[in-house]
N, C-alpha and C. Protein backbone atom coordinates (compact mmCIF):
# COMPACT_ATOMS: atom_id res chain seq x y z
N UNK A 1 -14.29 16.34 0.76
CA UNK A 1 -13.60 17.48 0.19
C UNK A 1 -12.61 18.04 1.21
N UNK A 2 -11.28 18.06 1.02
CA UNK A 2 -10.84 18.72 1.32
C UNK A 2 -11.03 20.30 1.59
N UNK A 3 -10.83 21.01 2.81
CA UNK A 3 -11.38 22.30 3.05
C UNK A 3 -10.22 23.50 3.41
N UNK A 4 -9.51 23.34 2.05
CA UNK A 4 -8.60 24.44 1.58
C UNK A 4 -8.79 25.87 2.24
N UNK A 5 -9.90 26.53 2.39
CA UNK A 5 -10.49 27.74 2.72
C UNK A 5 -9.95 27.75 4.11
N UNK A 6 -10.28 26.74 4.57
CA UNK A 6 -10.04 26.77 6.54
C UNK A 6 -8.32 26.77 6.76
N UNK A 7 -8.12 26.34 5.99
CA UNK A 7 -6.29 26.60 6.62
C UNK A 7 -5.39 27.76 6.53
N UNK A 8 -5.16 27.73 7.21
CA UNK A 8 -4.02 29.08 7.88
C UNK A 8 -3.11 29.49 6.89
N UNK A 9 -3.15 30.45 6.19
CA UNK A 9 -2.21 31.41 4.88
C UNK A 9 -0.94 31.48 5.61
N UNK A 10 -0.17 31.29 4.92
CA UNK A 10 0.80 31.14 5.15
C UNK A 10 1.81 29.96 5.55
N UNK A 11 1.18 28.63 5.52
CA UNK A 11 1.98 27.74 6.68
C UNK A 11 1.48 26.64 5.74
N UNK A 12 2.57 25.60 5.93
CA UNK A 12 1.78 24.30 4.95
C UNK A 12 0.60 23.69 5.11
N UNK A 13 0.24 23.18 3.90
CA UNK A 13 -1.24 22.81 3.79
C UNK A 13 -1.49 21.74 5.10
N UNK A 14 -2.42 21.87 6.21
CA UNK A 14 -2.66 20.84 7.43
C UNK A 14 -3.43 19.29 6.58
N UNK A 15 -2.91 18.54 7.68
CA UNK A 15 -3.24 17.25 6.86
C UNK A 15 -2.43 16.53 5.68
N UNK A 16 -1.29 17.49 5.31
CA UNK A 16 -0.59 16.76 4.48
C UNK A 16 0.83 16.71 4.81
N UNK A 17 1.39 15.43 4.39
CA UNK A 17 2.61 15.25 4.15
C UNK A 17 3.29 15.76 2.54
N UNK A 18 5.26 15.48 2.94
CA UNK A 18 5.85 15.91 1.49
C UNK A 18 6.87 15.13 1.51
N UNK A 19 6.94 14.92 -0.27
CA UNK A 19 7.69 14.36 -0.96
C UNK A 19 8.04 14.69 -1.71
N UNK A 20 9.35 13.89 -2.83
CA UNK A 20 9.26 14.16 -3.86
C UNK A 20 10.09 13.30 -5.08
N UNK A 21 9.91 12.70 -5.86
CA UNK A 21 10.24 11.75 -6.55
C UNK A 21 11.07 12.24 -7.87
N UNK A 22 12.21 11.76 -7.80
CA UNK A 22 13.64 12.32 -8.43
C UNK A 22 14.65 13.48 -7.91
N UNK A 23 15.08 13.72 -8.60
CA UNK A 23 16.31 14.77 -7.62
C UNK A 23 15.72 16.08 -7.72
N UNK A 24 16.76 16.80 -7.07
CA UNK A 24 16.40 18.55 -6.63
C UNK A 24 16.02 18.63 -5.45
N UNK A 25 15.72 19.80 -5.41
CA UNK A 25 15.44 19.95 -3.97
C UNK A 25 14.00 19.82 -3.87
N UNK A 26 13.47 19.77 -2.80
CA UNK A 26 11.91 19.51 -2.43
C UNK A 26 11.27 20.27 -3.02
N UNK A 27 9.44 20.14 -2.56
CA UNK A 27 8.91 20.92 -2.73
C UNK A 27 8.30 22.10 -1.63
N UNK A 28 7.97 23.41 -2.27
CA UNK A 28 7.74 24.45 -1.08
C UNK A 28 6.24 24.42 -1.02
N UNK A 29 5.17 24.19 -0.73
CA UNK A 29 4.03 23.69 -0.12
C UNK A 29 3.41 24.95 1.02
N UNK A 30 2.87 25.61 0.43
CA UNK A 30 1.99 26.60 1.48
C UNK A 30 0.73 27.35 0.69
N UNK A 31 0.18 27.27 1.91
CA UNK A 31 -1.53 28.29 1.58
C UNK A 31 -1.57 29.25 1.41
N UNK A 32 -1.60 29.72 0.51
CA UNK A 32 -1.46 31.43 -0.39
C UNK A 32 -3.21 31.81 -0.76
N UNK A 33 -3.20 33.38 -0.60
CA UNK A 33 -4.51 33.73 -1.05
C UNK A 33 -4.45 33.77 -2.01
N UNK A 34 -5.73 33.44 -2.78
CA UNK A 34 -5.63 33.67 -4.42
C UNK A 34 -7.70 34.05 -4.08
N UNK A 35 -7.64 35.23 -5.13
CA UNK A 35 -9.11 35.69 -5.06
C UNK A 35 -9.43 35.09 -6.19
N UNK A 36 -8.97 34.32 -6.94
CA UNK A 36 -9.80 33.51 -8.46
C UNK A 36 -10.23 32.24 -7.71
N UNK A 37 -9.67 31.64 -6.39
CA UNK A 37 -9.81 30.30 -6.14
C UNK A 37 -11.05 30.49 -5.38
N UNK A 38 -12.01 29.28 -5.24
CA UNK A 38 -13.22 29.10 -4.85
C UNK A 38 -12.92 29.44 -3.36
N UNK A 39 -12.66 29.33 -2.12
CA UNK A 39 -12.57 30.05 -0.95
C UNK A 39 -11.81 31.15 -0.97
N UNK A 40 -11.41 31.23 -1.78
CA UNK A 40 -9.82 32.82 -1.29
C UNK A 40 -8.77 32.52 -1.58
N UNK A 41 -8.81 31.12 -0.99
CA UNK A 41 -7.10 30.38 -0.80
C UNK A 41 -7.24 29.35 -1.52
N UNK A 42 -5.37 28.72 -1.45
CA UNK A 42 -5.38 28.04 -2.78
C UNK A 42 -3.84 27.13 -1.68
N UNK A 43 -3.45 26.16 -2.32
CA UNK A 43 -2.34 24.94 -1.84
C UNK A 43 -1.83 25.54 -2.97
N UNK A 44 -0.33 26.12 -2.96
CA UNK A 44 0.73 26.58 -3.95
C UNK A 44 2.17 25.79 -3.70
N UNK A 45 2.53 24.95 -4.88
CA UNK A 45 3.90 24.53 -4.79
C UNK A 45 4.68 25.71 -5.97
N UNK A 46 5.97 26.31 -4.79
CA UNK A 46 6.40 27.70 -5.06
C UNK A 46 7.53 27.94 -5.60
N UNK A 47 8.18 26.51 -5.12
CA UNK A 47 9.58 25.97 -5.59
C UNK A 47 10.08 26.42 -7.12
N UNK A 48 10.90 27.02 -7.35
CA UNK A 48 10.97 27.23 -9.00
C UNK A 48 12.66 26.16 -9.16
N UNK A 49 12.91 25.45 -8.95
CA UNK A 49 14.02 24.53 -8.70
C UNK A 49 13.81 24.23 -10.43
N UNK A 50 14.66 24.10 -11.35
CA UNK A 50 14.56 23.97 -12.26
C UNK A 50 14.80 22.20 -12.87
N UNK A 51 15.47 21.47 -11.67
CA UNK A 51 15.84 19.99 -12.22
C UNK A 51 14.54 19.58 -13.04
N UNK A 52 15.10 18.98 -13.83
CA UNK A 52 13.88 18.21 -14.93
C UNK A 52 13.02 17.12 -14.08
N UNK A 53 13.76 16.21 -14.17
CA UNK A 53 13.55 15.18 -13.05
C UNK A 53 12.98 15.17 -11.71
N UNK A 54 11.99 16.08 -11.45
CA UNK A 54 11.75 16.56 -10.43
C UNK A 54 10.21 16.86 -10.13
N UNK A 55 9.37 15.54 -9.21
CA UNK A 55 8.24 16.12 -8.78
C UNK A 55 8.03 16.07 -7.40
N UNK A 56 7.56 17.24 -7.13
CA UNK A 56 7.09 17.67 -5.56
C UNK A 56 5.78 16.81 -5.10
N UNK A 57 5.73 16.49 -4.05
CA UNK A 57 4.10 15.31 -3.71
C UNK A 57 4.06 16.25 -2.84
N UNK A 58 2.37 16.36 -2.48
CA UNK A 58 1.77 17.04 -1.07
C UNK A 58 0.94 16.01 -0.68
N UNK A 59 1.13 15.22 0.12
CA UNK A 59 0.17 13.43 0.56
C UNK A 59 -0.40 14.03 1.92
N UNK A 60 -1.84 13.48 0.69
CA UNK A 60 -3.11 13.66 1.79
C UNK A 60 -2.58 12.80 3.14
N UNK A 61 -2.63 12.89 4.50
CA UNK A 61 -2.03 11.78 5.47
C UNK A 61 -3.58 10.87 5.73
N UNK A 62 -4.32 11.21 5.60
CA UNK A 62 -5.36 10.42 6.34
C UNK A 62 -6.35 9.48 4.77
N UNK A 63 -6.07 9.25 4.42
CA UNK A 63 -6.38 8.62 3.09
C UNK A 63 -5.59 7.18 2.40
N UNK A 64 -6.30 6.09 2.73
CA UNK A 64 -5.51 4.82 1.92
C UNK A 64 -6.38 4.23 1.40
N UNK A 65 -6.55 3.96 -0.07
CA UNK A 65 -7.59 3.30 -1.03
C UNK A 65 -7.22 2.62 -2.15
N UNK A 66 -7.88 1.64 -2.45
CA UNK A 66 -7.94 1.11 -4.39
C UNK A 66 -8.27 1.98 -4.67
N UNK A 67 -9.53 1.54 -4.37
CA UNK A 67 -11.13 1.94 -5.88
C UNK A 67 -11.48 3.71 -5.36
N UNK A 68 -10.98 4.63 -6.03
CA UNK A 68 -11.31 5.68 -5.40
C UNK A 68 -11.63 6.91 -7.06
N UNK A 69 -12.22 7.88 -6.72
CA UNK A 69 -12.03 9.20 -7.67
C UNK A 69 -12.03 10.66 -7.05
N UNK A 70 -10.77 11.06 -7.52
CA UNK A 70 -10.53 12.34 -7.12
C UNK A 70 -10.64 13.64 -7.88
N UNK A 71 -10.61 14.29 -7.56
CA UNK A 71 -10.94 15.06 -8.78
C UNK A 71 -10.50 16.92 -7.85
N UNK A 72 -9.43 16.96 -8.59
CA UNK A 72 -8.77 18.61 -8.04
C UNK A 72 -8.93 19.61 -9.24
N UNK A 73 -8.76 21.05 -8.66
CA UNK A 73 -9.29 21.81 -9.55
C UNK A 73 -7.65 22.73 -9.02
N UNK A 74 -6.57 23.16 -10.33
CA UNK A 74 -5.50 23.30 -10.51
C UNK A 74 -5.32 24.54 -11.35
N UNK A 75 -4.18 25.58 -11.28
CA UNK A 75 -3.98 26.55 -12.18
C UNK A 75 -2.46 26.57 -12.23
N UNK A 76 -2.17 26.51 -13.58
CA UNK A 76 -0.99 26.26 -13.62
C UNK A 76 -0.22 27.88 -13.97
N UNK A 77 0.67 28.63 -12.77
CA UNK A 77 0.87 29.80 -12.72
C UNK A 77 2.25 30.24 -13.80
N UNK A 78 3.43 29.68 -13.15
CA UNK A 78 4.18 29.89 -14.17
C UNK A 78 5.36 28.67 -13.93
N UNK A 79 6.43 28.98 -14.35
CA UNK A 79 7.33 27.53 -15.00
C UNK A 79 8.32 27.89 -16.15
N UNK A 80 9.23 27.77 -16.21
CA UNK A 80 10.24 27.95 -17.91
C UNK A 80 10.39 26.45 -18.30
N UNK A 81 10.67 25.41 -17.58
CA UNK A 81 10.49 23.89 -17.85
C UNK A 81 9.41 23.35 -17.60
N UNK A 82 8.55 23.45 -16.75
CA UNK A 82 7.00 22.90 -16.93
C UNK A 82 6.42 24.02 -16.27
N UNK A 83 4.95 23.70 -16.83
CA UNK A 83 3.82 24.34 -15.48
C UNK A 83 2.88 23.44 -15.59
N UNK A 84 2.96 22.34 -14.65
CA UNK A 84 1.74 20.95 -14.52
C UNK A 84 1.04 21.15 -13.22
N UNK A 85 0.45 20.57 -13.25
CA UNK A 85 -0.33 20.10 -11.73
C UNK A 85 -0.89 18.53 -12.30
N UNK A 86 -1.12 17.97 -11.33
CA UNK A 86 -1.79 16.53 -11.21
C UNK A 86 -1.81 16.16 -10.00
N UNK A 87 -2.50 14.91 -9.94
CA UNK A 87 -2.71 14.15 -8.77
C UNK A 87 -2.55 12.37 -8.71
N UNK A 88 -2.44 12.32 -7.60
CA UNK A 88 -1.49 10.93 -7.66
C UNK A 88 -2.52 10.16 -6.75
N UNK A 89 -2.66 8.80 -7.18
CA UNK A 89 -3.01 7.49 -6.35
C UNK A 89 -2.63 6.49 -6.71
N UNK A 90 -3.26 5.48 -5.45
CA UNK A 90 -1.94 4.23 -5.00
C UNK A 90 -0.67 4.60 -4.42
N UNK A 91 -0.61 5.76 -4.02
CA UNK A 91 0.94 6.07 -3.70
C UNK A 91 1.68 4.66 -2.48
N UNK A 92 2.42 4.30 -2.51
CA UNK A 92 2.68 3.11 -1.77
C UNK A 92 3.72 4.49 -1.20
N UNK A 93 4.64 5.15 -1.76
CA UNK A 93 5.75 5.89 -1.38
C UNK A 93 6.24 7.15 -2.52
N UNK A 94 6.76 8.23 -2.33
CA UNK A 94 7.37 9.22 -3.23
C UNK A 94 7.63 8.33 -5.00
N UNK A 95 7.52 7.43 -4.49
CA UNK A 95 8.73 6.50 -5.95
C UNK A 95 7.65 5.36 -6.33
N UNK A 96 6.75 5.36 -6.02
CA UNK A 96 6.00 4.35 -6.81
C UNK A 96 4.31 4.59 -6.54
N UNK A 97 3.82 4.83 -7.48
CA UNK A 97 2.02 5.47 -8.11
C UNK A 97 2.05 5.68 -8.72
N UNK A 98 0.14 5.92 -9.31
CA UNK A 98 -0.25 6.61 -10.27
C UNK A 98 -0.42 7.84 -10.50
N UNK A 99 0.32 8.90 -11.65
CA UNK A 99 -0.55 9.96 -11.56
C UNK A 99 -0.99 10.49 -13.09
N UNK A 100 -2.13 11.46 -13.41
CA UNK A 100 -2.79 12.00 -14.14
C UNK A 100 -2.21 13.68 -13.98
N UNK A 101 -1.66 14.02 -15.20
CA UNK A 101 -1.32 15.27 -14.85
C UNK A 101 -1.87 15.95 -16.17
N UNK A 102 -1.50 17.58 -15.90
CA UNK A 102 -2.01 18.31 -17.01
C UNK A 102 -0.76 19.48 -17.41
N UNK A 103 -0.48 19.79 -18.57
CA UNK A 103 0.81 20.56 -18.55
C UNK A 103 0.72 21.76 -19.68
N UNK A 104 0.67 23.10 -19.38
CA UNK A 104 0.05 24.32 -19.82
C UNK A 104 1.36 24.61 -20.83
N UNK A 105 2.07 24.40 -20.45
CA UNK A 105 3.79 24.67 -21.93
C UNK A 105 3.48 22.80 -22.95
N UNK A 106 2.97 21.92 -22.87
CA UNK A 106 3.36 21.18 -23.90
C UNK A 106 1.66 20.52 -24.06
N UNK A 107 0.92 21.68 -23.61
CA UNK A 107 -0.80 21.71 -24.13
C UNK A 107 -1.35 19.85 -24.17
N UNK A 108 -0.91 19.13 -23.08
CA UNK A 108 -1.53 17.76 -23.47
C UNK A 108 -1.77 17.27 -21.73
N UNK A 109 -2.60 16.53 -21.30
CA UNK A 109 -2.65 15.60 -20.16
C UNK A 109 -2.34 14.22 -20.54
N UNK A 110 -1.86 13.82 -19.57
CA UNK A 110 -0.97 12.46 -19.53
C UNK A 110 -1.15 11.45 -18.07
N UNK A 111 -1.76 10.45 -19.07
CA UNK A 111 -1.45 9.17 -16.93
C UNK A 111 -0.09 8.65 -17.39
N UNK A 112 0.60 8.13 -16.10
CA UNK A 112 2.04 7.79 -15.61
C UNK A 112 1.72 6.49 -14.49
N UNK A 113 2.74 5.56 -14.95
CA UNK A 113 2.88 4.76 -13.72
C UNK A 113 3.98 5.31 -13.62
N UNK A 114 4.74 5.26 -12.30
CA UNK A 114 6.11 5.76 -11.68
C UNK A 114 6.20 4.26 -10.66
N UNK A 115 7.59 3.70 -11.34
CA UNK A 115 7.46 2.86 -10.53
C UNK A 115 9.37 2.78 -10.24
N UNK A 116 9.80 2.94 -8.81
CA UNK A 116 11.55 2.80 -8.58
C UNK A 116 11.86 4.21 -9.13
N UNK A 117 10.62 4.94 -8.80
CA UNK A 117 11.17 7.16 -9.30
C UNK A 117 11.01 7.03 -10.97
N UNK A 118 10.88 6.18 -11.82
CA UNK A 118 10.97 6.11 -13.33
C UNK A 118 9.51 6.13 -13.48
N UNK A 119 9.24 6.86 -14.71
CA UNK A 119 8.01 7.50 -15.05
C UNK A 119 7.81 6.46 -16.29
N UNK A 120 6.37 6.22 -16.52
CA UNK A 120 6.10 5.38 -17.94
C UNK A 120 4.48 6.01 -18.33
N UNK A 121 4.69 6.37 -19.50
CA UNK A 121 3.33 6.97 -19.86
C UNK A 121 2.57 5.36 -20.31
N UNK A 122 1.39 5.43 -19.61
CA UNK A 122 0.33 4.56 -20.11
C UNK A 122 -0.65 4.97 -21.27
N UNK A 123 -1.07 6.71 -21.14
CA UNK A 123 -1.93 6.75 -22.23
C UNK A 123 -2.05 8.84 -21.98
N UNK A 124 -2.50 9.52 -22.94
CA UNK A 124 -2.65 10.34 -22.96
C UNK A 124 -3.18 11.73 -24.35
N UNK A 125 -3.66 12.24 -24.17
CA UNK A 125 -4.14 13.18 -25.31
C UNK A 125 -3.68 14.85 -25.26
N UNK A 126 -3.63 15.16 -26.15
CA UNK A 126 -3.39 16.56 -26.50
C UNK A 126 -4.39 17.48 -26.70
N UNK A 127 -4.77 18.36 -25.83
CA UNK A 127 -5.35 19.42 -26.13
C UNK A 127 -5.16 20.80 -25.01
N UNK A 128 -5.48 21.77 -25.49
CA UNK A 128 -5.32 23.32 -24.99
C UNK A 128 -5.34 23.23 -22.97
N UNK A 129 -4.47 23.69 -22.50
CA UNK A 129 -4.07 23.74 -20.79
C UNK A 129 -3.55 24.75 -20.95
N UNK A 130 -4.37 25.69 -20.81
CA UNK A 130 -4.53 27.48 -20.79
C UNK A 130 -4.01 27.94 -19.41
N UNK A 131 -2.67 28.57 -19.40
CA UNK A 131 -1.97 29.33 -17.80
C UNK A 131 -2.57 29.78 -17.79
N UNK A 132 -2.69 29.99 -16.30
CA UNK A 132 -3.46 30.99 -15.64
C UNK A 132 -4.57 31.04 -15.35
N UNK A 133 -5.14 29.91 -15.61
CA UNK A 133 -6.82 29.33 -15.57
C UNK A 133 -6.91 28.52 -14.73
N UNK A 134 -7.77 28.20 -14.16
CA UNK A 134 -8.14 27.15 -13.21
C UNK A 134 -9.31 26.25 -14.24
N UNK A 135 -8.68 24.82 -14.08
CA UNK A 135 -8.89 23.91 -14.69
C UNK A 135 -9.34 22.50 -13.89
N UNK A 136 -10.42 21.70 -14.51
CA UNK A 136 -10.34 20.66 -13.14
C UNK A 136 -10.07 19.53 -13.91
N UNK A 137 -9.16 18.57 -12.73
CA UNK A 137 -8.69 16.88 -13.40
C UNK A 137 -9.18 16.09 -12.43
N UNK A 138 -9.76 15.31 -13.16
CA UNK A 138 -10.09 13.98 -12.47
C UNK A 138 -9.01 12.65 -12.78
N UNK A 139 -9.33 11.90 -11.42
CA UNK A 139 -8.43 10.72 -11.97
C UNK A 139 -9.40 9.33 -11.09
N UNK A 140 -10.12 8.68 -12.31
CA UNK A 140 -11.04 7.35 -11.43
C UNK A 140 -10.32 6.01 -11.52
N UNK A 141 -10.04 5.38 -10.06
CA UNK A 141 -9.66 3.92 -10.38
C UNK A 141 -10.29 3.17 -9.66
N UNK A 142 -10.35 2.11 -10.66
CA UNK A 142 -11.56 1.41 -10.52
C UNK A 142 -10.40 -0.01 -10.79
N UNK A 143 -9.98 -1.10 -9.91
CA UNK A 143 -9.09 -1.81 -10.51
C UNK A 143 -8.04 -1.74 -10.80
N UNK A 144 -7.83 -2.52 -12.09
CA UNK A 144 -6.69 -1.77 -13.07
C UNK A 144 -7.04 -1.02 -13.87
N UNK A 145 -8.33 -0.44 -14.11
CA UNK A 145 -9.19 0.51 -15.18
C UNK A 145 -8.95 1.99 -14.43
N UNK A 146 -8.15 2.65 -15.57
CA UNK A 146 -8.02 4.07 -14.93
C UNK A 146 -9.07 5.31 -15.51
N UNK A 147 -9.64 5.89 -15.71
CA UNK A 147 -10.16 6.89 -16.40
C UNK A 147 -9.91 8.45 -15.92
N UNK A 148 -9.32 9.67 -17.08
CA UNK A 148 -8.96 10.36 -16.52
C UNK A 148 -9.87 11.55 -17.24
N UNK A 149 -10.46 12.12 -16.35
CA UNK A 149 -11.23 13.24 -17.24
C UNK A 149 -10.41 14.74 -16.95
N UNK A 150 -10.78 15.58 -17.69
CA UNK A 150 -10.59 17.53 -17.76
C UNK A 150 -11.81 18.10 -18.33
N UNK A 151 -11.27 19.01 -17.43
CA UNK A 151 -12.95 20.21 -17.57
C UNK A 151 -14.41 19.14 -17.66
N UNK A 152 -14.23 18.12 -17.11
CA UNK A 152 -15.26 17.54 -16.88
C UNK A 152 -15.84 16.68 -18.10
N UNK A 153 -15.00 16.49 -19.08
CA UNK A 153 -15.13 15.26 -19.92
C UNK A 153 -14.10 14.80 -20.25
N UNK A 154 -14.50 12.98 -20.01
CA UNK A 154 -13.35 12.06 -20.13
C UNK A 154 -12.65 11.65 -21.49
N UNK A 155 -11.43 11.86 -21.03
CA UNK A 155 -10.53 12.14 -21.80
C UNK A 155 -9.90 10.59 -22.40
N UNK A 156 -10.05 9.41 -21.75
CA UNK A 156 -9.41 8.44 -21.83
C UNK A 156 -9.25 7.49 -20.57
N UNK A 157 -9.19 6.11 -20.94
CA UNK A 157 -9.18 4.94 -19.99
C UNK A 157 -8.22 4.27 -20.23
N UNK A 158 -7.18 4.05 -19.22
CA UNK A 158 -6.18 2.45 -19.16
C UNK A 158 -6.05 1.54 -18.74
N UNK A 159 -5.53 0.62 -18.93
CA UNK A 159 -5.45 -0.62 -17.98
C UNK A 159 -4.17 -0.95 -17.43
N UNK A 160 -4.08 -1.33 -16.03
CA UNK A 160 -2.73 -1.63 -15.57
C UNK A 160 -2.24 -2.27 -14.23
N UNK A 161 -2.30 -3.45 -14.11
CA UNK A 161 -1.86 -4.11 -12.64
C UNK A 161 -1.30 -3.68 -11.74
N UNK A 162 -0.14 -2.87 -12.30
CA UNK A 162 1.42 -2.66 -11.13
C UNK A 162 1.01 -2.91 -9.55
N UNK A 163 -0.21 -1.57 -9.72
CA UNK A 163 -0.53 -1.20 -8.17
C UNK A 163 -1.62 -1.49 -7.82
N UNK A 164 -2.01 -2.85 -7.37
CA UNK A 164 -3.19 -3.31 -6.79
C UNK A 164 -3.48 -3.12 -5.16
N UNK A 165 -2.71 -2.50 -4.80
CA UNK A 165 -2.71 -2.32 -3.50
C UNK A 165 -3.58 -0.94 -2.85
N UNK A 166 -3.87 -0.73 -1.70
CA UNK A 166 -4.32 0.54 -1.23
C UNK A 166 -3.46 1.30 -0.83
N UNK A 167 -3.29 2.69 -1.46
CA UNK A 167 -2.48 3.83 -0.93
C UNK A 167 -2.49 5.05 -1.41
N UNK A 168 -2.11 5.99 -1.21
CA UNK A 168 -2.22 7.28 -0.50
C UNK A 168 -3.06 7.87 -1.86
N UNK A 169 -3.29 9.46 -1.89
CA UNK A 169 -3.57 10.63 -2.54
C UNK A 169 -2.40 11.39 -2.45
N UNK A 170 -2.23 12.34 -3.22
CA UNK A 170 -0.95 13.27 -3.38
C UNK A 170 -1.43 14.41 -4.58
N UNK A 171 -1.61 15.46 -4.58
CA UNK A 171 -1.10 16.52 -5.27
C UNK A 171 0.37 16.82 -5.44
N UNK A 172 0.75 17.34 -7.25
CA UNK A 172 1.44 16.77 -8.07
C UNK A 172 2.03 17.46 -8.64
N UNK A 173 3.20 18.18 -8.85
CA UNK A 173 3.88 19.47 -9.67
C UNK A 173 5.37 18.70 -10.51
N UNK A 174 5.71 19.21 -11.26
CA UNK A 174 6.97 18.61 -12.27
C UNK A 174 8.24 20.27 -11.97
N UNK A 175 9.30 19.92 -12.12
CA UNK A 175 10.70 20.75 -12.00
C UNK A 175 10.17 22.22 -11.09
N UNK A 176 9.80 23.12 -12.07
CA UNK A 176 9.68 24.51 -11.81
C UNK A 176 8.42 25.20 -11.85
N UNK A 177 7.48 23.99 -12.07
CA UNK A 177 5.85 24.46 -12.03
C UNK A 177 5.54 25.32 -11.05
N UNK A 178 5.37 26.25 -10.87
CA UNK A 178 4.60 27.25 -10.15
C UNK A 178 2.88 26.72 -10.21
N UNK A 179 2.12 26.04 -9.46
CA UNK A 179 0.92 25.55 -9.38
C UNK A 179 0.34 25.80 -8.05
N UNK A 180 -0.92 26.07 -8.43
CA UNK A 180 -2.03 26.38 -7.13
C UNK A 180 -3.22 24.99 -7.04
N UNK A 181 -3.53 24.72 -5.97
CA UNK A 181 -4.90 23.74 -6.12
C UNK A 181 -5.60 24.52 -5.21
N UNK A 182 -7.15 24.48 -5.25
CA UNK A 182 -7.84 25.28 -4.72
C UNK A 182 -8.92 24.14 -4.40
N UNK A 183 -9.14 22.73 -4.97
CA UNK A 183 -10.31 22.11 -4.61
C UNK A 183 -9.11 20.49 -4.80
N UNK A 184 -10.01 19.78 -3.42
CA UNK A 184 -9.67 18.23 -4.08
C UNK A 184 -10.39 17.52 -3.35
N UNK A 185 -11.27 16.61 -4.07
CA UNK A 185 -12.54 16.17 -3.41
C UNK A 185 -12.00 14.67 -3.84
N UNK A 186 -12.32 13.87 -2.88
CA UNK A 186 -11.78 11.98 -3.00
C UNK A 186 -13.13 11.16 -2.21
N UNK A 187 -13.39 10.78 -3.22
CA UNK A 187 -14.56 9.44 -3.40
C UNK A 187 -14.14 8.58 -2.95
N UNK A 188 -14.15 7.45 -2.25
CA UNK A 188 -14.24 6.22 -1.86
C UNK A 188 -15.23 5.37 -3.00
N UNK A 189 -14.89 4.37 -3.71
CA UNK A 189 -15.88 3.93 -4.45
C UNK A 189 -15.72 2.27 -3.92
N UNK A 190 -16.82 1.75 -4.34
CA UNK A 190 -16.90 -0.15 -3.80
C UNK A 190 -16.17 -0.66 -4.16
């Protein structure tokens, strides 16, 4: 588990790197108090940059895996073009992984391969991603078998080669998402 609580308010999240895959400007990445989040504090991307095309990465640095499950707990604050959060694996680089996201303006979670910065939905369902709530997503890969759960039941499984390789973790925001993460716990699996 990552230990959100211990890092210094104000200053970017320690242990991670940034990216960000498509245009605009970056993402703004710092430890903000929040008294709803399980320690106090919370990882906030603050950026309100409105490009469409536009996601901010916060990469775990010490983390390279296949077979792994992560599972972050996200509140999506505010946004006029999105308010998502998700999380990303296999990251080889900003421009090519998997991610599982959740999006509080178009009420559905969605997995993505991103492969050359271009996004391709593999599979996804529609239901209620309530602002202002803290919500938890999982994302298990196992292979090419993806499974992505919310609020703690799984939502759906895909299949998909691209990225057989080992690489990174990343927390996950779209254009103008205003998003907090407060938990992100990463499994190593066989």
């Amino acid at each position: 588990m990552i230990e959100i609580e211990r890092m210094t308010l104000g200053a970017p999240p320690a242990g991670f790197s940034f990216g960000r895959t498509g245009q605009g400007a970056g993402g703004e990445w710092t430890v903000t108090a929040d008294p709803t989040a399980l320690g106090g504090r919370a990882i906030e991307q603050s950026s309100t940059d409105r490009t469409d095309h536009r996601f901010p990465l916060a990469i775990h640095e010490s983390l390279s895996a296949v077979n792994l499950e992560v599972v972050i707990r996200f509140k999506a604050v505010a946004g006029k073009v999105d308010q998502a959060g998700g999380v990303a694996v296999r990251l080889a680089d900003a421009d090519n992984y998997y991610v599982a996201r959740a999006n509080a303006l178009e009420d559905n979670v969605r997995f993505y391969r991103v492969v050359a910065g271009r996004r391709e939905q593999l599979a996804g369902a529609n239901l209620k991603v309530t602002p202002n709530e803290w919500h938890r997503l999982s994302l298990r890969a196992e292979g090419p078998r993806f499974t992505v759960s919310y609020d703690g039941k799984a939502l759906f499984s895909a299949n998909d080669p691209t990225f057989a390789n080992a690489g990174g973790v990343a927390l996950w925001t779209k254009a103008d998402s205003v998003t907090r993460f407060d938990q992100m716990t990463i499994t190593q699996l066989p």
